[in-house]
N, C-alpha and C. Protein backbone atom coordinates (compact mmCIF):
# COMPACT_ATOMS: atom_id res chain seq x y z
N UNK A 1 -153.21 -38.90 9.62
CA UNK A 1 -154.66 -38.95 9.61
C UNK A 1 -155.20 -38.02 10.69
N UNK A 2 -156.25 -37.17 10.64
CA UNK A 2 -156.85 -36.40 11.54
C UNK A 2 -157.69 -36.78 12.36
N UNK A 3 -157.46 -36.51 13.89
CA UNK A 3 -158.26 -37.05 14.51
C UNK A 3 -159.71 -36.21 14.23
N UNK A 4 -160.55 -36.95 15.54
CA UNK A 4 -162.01 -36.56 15.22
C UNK A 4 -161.90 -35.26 15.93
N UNK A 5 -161.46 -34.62 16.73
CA UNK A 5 -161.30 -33.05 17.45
C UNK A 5 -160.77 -32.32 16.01
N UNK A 6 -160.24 -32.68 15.24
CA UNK A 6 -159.87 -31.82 14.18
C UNK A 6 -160.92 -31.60 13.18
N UNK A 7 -162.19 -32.21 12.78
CA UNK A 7 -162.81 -32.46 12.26
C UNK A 7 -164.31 -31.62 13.06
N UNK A 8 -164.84 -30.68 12.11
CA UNK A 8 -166.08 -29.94 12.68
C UNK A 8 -167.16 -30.45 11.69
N UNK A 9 -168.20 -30.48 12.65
CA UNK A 9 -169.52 -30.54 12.30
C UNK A 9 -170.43 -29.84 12.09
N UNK A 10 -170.37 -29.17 10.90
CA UNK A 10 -170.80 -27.57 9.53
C UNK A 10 -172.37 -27.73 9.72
N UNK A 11 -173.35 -26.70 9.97
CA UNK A 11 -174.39 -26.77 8.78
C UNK A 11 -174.68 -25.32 8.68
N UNK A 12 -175.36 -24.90 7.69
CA UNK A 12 -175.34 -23.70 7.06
C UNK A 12 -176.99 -23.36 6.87
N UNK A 13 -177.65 -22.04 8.23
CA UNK A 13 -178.51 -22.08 7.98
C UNK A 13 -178.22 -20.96 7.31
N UNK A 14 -179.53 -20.98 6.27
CA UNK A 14 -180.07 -19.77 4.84
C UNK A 14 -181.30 -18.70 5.69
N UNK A 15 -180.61 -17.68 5.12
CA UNK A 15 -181.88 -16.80 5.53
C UNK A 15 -183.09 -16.88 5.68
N UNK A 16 -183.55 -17.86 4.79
CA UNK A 16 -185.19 -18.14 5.03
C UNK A 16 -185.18 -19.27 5.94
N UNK A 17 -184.44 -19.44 6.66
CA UNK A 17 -184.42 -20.98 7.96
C UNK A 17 -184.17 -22.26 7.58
N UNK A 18 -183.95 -22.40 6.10
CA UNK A 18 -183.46 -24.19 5.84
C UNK A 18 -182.48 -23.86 5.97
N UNK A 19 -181.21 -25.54 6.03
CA UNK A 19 -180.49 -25.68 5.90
C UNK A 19 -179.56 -26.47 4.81
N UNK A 20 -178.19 -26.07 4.73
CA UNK A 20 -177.69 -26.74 3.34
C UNK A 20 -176.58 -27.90 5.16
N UNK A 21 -176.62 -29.19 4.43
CA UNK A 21 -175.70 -29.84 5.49
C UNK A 21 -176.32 -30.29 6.66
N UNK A 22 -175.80 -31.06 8.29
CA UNK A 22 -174.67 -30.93 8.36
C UNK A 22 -173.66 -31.35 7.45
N UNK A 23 -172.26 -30.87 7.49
CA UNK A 23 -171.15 -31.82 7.10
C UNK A 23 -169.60 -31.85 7.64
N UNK A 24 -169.10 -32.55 7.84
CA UNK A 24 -167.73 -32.44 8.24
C UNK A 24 -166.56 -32.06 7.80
N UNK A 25 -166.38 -31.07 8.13
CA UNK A 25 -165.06 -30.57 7.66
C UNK A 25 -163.69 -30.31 8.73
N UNK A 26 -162.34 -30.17 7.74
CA UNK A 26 -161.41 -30.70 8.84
C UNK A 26 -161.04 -29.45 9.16
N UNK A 27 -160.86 -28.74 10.56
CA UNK A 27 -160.11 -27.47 10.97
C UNK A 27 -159.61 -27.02 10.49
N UNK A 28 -158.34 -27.25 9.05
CA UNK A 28 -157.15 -26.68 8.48
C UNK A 28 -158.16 -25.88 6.98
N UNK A 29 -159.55 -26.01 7.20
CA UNK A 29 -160.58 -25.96 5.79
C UNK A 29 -160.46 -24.30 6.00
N UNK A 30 -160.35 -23.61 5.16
CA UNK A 30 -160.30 -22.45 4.72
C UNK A 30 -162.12 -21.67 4.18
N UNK A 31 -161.96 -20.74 5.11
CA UNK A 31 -163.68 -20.27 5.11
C UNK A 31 -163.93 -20.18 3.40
N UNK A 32 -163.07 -19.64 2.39
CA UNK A 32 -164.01 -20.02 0.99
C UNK A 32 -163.82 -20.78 0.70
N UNK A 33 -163.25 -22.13 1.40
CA UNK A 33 -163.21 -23.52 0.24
C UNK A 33 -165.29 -23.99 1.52
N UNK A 34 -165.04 -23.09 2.59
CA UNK A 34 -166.87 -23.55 2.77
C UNK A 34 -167.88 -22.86 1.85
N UNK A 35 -167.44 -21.38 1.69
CA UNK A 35 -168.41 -20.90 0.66
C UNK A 35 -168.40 -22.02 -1.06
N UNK A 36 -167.11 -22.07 -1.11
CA UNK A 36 -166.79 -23.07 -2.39
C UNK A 36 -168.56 -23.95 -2.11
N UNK A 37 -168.05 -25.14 -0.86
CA UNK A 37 -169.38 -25.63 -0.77
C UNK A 37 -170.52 -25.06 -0.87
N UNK A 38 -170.69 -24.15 -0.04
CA UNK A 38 -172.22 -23.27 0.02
C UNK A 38 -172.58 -23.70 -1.97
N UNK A 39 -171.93 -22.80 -2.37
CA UNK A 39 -172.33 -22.64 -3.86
C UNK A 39 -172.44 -23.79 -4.74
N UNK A 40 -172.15 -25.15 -4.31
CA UNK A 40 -171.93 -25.95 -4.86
C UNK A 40 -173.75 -26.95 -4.69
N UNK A 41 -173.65 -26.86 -2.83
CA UNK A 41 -174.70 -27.28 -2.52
C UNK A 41 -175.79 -26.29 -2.12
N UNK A 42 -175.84 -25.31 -3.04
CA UNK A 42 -177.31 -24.02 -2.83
C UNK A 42 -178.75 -24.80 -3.41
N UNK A 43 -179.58 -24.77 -3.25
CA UNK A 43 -180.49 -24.92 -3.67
C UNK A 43 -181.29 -24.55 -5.15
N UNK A 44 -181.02 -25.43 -6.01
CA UNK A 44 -181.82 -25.05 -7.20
C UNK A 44 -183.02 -23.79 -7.06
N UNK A 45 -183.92 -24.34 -6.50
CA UNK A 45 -185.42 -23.71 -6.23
C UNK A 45 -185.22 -22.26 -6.01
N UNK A 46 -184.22 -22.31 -5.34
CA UNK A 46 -184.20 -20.93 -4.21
C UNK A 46 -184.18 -20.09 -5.31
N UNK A 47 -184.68 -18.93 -5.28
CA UNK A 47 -184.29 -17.56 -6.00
C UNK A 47 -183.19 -16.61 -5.36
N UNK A 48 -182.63 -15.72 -6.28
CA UNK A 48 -181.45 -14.69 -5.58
C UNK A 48 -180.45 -15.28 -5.28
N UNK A 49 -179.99 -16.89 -5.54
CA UNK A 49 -178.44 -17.62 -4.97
C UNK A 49 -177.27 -16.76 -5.33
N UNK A 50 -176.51 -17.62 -4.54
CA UNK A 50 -175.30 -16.63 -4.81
C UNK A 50 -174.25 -16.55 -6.01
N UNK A 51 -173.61 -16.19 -6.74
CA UNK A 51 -173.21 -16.22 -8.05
C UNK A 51 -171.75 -17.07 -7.74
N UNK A 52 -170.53 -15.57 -6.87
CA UNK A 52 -169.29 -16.21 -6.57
C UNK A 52 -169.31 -16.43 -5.37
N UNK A 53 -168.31 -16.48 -4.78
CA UNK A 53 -167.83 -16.52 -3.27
C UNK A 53 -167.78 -15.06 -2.64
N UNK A 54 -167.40 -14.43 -3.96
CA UNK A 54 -167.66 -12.78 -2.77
C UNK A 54 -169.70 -12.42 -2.40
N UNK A 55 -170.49 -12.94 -3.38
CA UNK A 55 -171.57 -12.72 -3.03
C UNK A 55 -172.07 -13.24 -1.21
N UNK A 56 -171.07 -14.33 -1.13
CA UNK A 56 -171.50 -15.06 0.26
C UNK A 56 -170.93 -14.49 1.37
N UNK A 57 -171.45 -14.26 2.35
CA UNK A 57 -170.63 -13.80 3.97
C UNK A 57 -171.32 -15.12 4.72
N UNK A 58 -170.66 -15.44 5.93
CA UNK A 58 -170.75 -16.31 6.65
C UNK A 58 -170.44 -15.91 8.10
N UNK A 59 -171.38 -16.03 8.68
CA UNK A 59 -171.30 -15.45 10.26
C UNK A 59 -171.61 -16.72 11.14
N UNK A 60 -170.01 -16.72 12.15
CA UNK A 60 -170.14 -17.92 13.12
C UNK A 60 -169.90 -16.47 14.74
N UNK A 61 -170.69 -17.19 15.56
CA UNK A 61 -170.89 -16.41 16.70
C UNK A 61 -170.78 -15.06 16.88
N UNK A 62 -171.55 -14.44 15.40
CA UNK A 62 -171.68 -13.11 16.14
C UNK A 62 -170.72 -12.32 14.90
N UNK A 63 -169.71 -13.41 14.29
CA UNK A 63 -168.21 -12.54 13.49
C UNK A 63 -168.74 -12.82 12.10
N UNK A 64 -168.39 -12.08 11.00
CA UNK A 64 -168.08 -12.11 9.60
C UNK A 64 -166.85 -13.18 9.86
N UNK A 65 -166.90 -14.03 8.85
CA UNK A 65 -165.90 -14.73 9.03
C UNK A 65 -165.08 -14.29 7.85
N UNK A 66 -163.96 -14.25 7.43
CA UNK A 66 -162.85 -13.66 6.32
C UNK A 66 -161.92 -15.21 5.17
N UNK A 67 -162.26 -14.94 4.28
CA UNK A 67 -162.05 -15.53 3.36
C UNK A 67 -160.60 -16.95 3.84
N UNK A 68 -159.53 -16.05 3.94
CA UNK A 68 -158.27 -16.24 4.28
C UNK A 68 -157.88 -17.09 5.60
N UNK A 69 -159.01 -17.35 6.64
CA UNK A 69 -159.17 -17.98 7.90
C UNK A 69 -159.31 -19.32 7.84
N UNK A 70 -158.91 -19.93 8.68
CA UNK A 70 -159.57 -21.35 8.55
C UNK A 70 -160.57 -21.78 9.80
N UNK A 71 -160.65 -22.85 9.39
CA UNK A 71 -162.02 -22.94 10.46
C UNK A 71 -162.03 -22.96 11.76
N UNK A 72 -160.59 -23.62 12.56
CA UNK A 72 -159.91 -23.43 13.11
C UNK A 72 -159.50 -22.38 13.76
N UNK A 73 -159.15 -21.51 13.32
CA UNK A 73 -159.00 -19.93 13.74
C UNK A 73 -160.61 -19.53 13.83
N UNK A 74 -161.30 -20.00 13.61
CA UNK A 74 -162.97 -19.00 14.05
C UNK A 74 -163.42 -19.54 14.83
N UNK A 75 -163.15 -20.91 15.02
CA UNK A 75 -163.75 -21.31 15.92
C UNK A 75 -164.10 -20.53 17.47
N UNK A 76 -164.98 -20.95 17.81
CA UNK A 76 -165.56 -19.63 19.46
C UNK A 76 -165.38 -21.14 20.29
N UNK A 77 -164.56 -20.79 21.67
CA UNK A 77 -164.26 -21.72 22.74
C UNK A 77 -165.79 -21.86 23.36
N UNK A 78 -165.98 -20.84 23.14
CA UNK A 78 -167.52 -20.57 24.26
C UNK A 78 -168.80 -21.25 23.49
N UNK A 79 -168.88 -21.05 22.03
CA UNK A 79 -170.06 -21.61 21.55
C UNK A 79 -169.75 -23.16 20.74
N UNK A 80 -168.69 -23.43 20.97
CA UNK A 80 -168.43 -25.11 19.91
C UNK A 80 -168.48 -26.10 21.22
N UNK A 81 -169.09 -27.07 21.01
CA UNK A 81 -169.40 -28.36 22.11
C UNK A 81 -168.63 -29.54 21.31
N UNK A 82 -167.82 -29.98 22.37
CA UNK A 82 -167.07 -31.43 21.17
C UNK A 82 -168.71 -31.84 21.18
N UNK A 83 -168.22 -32.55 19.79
CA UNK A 83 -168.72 -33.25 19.35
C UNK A 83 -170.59 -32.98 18.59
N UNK A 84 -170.66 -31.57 18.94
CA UNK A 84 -171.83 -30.79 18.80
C UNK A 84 -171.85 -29.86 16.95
N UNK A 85 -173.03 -30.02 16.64
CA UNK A 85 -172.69 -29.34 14.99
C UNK A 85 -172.63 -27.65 15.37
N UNK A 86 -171.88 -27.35 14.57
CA UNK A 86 -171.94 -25.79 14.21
C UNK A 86 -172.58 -25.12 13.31
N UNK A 87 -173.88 -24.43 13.88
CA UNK A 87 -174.44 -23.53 12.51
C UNK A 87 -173.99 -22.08 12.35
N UNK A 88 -173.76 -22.28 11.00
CA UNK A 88 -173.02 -20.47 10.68
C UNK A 88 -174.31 -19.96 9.62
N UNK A 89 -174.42 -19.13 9.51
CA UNK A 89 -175.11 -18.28 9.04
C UNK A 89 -175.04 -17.81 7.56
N UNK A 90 -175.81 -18.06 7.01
CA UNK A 90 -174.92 -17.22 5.26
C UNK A 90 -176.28 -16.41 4.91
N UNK A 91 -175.60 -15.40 4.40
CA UNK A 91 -175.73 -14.09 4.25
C UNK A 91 -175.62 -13.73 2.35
N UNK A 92 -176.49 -13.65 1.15
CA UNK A 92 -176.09 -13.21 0.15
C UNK A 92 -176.56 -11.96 0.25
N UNK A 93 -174.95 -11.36 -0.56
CA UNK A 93 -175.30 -10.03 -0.82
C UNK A 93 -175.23 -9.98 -2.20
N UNK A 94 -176.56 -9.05 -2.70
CA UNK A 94 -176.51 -9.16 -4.17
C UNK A 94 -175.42 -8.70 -4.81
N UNK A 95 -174.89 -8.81 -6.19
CA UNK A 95 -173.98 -8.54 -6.83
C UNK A 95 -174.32 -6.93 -6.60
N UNK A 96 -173.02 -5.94 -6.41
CA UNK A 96 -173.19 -4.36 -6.59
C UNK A 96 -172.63 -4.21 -8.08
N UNK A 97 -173.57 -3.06 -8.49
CA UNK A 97 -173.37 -2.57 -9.73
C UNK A 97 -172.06 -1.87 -9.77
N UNK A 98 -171.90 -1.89 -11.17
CA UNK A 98 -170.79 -0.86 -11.30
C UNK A 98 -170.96 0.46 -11.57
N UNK A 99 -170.13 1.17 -11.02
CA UNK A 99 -170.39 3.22 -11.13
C UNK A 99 -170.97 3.30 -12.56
N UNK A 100 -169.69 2.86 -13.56
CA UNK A 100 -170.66 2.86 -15.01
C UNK A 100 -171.56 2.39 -15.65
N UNK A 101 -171.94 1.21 -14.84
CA UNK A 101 -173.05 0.55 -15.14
C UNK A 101 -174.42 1.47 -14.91
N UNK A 102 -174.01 1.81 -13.63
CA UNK A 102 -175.26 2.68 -12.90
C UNK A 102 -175.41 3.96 -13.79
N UNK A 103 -174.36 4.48 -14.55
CA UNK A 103 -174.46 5.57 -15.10
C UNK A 103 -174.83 5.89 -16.18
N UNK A 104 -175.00 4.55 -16.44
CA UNK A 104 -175.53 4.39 -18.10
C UNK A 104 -176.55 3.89 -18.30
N UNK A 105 -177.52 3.30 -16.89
CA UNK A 105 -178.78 3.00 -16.85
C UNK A 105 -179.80 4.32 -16.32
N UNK A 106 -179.29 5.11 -15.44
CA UNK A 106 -179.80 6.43 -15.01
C UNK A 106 -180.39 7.26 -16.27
N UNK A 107 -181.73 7.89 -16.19
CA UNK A 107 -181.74 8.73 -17.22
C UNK A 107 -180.99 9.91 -16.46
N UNK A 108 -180.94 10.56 -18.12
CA UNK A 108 -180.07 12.25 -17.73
C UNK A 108 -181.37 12.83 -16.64
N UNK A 109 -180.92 13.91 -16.15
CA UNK A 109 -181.76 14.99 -15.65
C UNK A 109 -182.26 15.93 -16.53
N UNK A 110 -183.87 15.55 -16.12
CA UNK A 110 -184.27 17.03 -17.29
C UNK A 110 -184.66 18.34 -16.25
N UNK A 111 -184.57 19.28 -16.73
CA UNK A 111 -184.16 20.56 -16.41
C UNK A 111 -185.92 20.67 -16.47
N UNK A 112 -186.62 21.04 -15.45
CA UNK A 112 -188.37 21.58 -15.15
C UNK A 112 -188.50 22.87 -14.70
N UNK A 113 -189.25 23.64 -15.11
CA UNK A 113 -189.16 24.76 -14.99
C UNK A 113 -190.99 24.76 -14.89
N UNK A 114 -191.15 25.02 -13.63
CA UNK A 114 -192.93 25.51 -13.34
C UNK A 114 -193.04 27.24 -12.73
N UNK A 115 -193.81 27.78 -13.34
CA UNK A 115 -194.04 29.27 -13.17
C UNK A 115 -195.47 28.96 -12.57
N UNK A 116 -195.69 29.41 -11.50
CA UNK A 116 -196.90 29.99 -10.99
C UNK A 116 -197.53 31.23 -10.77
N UNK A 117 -198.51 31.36 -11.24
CA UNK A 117 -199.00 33.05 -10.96
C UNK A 117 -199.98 33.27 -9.89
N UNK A 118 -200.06 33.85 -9.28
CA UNK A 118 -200.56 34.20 -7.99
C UNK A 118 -201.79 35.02 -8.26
């Protein structure tokens, strides 16, 4: 069983200043099983949410945090207080198009030709 030092206290402020949470999660939690959450608990209302997990970044003190990390490993000695919540930051980035996508929505270039006479 995990003690309570293993166990962090999450909340996730959104760019426009609400928050999704707090909630507790255990140190060994892997930063996209939090995005997992993010997306789970996003806000109906909101416009622009995030689609997958790559749309989401999450910034704790300052760092991008990386998919593959756990919470544990990001943790900052300097900014976590036992027993104090942690707010991380989320960040959507819109879905990027694809080269061919973009290339097939672009019109062609038309060729203008202006003569002036003096």
């Amino acid at each position: 069983m995990a003690s309570v030092q293993d166990q962090l206290e999450i909340k996730f402020r959104l760019t426009d200043g609400s928050d999704i949470g707090p909630k507790n999660f255990p140190a060994a939690t892997s930063v996209a099983t939090l995005k997992e959450s993010i997306l789970a608990q996003w806000p109906k209302e909101k416009d622009n949410g995030p689609r997958t997990v790559k749309d989401v970044k999450l910034i704790s003190a300052g760092k991008i945090l990386e998919n593959n990390r756990t919470v544990g490993e990001c943790r900052s000695p300097l900014c976590d207080i036992p027993g104090g919540v942690t707010t991380m930051h989320v960040v959507v980035q819109p879905p990027s198009v694809d080269k061919a996508e973009k290339k097939a929505t672009t019109q062609p270039k038309q060729n203008k030709c202006v003569c002036v006479i003096l």
